[in-house]
Protein backbone atom coordinates (compact mmCIF):
# COMPACT_ATOMS: atom_id res chain seq x y z
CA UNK A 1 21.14 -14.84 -216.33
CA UNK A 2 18.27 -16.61 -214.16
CA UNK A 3 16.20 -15.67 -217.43
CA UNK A 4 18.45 -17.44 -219.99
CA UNK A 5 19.13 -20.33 -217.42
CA UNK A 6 14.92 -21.03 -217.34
CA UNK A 7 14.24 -19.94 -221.13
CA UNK A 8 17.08 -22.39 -221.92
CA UNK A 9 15.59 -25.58 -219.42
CA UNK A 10 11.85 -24.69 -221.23
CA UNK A 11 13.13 -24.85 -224.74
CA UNK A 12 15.29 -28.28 -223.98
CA UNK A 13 12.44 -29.52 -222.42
CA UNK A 14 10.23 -28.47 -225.06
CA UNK A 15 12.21 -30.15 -228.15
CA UNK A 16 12.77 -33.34 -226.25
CA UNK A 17 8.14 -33.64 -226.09
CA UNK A 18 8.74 -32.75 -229.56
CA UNK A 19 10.71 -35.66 -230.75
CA UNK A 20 9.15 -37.95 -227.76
CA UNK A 21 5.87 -37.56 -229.21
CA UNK A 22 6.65 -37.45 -232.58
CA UNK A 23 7.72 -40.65 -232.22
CA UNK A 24 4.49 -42.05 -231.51
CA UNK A 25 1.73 -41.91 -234.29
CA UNK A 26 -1.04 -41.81 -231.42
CA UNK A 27 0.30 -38.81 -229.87
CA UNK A 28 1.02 -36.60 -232.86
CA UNK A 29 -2.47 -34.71 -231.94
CA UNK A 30 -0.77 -32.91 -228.98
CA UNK A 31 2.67 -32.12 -231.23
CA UNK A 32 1.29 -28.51 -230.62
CA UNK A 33 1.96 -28.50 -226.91
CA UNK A 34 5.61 -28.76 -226.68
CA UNK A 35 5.79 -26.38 -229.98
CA UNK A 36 3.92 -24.32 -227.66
CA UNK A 37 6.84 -24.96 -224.98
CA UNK A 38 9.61 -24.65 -227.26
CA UNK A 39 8.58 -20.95 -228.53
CA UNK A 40 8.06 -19.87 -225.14
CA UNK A 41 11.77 -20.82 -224.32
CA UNK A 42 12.53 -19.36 -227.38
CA UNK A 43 11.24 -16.07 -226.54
CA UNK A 44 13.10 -16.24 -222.95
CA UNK A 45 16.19 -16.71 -224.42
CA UNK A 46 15.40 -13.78 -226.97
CA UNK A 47 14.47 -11.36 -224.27
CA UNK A 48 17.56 -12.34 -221.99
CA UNK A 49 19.42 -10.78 -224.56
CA UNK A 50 17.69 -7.39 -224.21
CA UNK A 51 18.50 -4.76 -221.80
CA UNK A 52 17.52 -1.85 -220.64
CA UNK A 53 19.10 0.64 -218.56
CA UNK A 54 17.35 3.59 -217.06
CA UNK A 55 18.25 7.39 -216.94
CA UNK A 56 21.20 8.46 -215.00
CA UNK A 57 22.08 5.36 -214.80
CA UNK A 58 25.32 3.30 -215.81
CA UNK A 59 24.97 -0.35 -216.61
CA UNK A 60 28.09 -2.65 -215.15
CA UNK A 61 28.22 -6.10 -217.09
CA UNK A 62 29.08 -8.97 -215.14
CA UNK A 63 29.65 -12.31 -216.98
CA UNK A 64 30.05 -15.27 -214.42
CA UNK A 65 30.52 -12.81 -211.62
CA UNK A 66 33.37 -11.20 -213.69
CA UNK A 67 33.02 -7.77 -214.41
CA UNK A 68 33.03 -6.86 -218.27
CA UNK A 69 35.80 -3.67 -219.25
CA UNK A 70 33.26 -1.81 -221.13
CA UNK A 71 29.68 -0.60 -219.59
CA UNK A 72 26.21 0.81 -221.18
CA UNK A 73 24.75 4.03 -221.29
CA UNK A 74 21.17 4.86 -219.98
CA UNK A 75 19.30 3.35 -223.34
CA UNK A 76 18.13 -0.64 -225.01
CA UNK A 77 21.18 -2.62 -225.74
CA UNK A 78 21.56 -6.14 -226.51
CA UNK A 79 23.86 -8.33 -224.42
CA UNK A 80 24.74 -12.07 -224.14
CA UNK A 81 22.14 -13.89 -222.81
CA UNK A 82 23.77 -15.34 -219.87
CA UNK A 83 25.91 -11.81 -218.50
CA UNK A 84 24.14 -9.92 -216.27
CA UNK A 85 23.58 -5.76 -216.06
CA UNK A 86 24.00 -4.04 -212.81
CA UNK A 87 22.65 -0.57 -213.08
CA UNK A 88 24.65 1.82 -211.21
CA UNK A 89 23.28 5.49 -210.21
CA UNK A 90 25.08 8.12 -211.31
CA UNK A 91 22.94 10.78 -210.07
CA UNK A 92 23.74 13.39 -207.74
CA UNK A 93 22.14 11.61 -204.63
CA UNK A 94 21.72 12.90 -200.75
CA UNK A 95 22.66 10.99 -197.46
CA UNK A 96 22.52 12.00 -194.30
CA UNK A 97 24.12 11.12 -190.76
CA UNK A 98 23.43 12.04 -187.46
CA UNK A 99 26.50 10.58 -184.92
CA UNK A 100 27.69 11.79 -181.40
CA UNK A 101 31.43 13.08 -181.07
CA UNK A 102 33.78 15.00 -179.01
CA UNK A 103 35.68 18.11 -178.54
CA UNK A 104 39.09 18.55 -177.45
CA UNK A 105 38.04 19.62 -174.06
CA UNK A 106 35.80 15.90 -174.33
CA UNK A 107 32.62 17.79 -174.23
CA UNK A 108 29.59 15.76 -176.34
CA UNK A 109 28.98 17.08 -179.70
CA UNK A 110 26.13 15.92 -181.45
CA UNK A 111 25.29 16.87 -184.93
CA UNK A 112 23.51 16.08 -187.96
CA UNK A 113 25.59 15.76 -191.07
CA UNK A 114 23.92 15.97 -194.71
CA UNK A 115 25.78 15.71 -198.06
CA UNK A 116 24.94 15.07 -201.50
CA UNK A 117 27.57 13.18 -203.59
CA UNK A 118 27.49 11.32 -207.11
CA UNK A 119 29.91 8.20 -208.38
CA UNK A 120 32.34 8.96 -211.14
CA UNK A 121 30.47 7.91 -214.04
CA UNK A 122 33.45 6.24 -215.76
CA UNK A 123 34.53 4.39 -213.12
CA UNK A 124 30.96 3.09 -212.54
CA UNK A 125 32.26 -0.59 -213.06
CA UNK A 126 35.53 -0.08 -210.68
CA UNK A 127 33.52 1.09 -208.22
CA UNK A 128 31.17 -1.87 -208.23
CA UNK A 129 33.99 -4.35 -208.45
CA UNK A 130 35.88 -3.04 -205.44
CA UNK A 131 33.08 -1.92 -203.61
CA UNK A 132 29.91 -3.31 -205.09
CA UNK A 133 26.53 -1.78 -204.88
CA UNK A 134 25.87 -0.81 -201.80
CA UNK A 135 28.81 2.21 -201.52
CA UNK A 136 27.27 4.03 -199.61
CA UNK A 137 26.81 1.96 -196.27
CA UNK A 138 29.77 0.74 -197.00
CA UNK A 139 32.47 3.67 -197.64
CA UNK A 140 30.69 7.34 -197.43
CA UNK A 141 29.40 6.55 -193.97
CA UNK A 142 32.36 5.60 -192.35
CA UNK A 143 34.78 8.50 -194.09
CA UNK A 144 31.70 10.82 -192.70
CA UNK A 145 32.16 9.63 -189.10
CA UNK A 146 36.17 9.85 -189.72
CA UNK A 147 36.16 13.35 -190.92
CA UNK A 148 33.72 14.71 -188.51
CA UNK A 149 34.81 12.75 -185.43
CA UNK A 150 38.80 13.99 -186.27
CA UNK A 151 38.18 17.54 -186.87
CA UNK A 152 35.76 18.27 -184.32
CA UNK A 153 38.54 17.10 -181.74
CA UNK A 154 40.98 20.06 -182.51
CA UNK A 155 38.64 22.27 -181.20
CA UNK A 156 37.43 23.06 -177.82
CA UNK A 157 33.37 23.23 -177.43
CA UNK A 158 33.36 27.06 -177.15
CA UNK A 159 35.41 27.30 -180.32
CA UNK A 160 32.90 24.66 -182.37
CA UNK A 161 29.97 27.20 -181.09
CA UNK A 162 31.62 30.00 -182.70
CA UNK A 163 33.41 29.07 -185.90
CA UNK A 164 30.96 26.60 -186.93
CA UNK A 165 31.69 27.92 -190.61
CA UNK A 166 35.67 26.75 -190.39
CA UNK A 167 34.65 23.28 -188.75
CA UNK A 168 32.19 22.80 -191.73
CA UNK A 169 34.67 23.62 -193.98
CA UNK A 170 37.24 21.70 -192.94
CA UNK A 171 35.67 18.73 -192.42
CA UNK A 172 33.97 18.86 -196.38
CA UNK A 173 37.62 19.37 -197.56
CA UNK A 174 38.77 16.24 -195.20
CA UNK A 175 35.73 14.32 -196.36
CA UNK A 176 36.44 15.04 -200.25
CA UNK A 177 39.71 13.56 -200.33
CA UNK A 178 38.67 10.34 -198.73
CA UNK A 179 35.74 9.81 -201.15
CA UNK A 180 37.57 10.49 -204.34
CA UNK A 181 40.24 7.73 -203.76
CA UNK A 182 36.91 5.67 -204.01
CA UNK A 183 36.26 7.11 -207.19
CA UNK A 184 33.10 9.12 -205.73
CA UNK A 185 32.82 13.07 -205.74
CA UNK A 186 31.50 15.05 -203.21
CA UNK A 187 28.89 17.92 -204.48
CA UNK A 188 27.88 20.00 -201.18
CA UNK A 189 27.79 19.28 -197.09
CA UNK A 190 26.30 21.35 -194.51
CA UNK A 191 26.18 20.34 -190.94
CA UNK A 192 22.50 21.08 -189.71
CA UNK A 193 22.64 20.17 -186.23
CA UNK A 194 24.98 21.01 -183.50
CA UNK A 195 24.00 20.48 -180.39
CA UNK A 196 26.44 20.19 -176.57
CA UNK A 197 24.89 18.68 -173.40
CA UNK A 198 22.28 20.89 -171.26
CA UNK A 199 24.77 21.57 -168.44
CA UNK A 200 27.05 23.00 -171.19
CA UNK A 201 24.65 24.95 -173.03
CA UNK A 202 23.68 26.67 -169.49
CA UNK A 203 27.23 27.19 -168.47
CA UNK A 204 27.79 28.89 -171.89
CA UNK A 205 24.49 31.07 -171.48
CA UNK A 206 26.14 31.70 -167.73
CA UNK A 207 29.54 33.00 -169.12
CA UNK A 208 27.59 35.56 -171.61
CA UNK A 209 25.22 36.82 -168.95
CA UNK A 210 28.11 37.11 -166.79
CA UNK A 211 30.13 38.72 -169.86
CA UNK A 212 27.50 41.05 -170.35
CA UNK A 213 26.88 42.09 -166.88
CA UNK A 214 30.65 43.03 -167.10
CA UNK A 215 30.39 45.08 -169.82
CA UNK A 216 27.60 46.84 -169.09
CA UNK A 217 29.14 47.77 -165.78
CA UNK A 218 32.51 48.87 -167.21
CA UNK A 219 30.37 51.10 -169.59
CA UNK A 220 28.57 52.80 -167.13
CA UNK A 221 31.29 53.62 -164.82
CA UNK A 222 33.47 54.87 -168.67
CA UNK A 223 30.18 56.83 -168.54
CA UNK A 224 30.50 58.63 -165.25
CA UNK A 225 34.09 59.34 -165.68
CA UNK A 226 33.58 60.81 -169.20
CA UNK A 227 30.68 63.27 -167.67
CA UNK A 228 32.83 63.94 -164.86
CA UNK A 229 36.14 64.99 -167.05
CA UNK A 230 33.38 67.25 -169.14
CA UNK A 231 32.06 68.88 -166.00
CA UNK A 232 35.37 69.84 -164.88
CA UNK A 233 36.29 70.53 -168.30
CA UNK A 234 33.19 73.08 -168.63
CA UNK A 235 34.19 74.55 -165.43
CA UNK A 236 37.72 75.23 -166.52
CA UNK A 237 36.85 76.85 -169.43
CA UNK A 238 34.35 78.98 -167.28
CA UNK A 239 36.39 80.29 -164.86
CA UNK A 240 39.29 80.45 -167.80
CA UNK A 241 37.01 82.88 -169.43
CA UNK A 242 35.59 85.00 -166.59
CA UNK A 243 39.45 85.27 -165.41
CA UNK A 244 40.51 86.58 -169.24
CA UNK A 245 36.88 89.21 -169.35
CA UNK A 246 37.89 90.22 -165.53
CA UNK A 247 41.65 90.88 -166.87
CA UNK A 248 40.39 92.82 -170.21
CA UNK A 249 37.74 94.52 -168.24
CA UNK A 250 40.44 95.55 -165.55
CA UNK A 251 42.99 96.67 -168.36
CA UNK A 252 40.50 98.91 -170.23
CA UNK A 253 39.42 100.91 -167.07
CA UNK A 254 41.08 104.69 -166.17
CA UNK A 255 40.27 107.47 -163.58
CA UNK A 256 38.52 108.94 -166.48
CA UNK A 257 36.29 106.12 -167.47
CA UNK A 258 35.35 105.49 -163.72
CA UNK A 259 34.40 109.16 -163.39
CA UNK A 260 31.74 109.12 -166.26
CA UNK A 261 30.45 106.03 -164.40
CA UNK A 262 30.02 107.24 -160.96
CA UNK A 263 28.27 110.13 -162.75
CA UNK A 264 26.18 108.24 -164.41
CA UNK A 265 24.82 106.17 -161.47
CA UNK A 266 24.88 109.22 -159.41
CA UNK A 267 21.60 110.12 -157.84
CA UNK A 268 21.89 114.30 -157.76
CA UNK A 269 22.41 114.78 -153.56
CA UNK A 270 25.57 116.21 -152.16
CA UNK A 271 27.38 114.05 -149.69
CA UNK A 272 27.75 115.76 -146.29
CA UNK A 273 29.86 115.81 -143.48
CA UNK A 274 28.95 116.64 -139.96
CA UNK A 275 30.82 116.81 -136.33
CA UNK A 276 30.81 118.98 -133.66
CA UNK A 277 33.86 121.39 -134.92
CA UNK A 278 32.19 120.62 -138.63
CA UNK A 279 32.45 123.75 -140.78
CA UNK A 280 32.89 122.33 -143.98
CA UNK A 281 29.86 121.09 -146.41
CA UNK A 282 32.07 119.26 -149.39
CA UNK A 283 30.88 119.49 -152.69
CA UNK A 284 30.78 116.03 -154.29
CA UNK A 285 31.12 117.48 -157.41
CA UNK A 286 34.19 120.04 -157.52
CA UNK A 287 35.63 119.15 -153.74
CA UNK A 288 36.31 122.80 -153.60
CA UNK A 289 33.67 124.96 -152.38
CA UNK A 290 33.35 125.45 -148.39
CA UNK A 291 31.47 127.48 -145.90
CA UNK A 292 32.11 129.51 -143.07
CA UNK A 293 31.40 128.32 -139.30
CA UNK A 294 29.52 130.11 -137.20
CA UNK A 295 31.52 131.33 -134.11
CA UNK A 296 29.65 131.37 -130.70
């Protein structure tokens, strides 16, 4: 509009030198100069009709600050001279945020939150007349601090540290539904940083050491025990074993099997028996043979 409003000033200005120095016979030599003046106003005017708008981009008409019902596609169009053509990105673009929060148990949670987002393309000129241009400073910030802020405070710090994954979720599902009743979708989120206090961090490194110290003394003494039962256990089936070979070996023995033994391990010499009254040389063999004593 500033275009046709200046084109439109040079052109009236330029036919009013026209017929001003028409007018005067002495003058006519320098008719030229407000022709001059007149085209150039004339080819304002002209080009304040022409538009372009750029890739990706949706162009909003606005006549007197009103905003027109119908909108232009990325391309050259030709307009009234005096509306104007806001160009609004409909591209899939990235913000990011980096705020300070807290958990239920009011322990500082900072974190960096990223998301990339895109307007509705057909409610390009809605959004611009309820919101205007600058959407993002002036809704998507605030629902991210909402979202973030509220969900983060249903969980304790120990449970943000380990179910990160559910906290993101939750708050890109909490986050959606804000955006879209402002006609803008949301694409992807991740949270990038999440960071606690340095007294926190060390208490939680603290409680694992400690944790772990535990564990690996309740699995060493599960250790002992476990060797222990299988020593006795080996034992038992030892002795079970020597008991059950003594009590075969004991039940397979008889005066004739002993014999053949004794026999065998028998070295040949005849066992004697002496006294003063002894008489008698027994033979180890038979037990039977004897000789006489010799009488005084």
């Amino acid at each position: 509009m500033v275009l046709c409003i200046l084109s439109l000033i040079i052109l009236i200005i330029g036919i009013i030198a026209s017929i001003v120095i028409t007018k005067k016979q002495t003058a006519k030599k320098f008719l030229y100069i407000p022709i001059i003046i007149s085209v150039v106003g004339a080819l304002g005017m002209f080009l304040s009709c022409i538009v372009s708008v750029p890739t990706g981009h949706t162009g909003v008409v606005v006549t007197f600050g009103k905003v027109e019902n119908y909108t232009f596609e990325a391309g050259v169009h030709v307009k009234l001279p005096y509306s104007d053509v806001i160009n609004m990105d409909n591209r899939t673009q990235k913000g990011s945020e980096q705020m300070a929060c807290f958990s239920s148990d009011i322990q500082e949670v900072s974190a960096t939150y990223t998301l990339n987002y895109r307007i509705e393309k057909a409610n390009a000129q809605t959004i611009y007349k309820t919101i205007g241009k600058d959407y993002y400073n002036t809704v998507v910030t605030p629902c991210i601090h909402e979202s973030l802020k509220t969900v983060t405070a249903k969980y304790n710090a120990e449970d943000i540290i380990g179910s990160r994954a559910k906290l993101a979720k939750e708050v890109e599902t909490m986050l959606a539904a804000k955006l879209k009743q402002y006609n803008i979708e949301l694409v992807s989120t991740a949270i990038e940083n999440l960071d606690f206090t340095d007294s926190f961090t060390q208490a939680v490194e603290d409680k694992q050491v400690a944790a772990q110290n535990k564990l690996k003394a309740e699995t060493q003494a599960e250790q002992k025990i476990i060797e222990a039962e299988a020593a006795a256990k080996a034992k038992l089936i030892a002795a079970e074993a020597e008991a059950k070979a003594n009590d075969t070996i004991a039940k397979s023995l008889n005066d004739n099997i002993l014999y053949q033994q004794w026999l065998e391990k028998w070295d040949g010499d005849l066992p004697q028996v002496a006294g003063s009254d002894a008489n008698v040389i027994i033979d180890g063999l038979t037990s039977s043979k004897t000789a006489p004593s010799k009488t005084e």
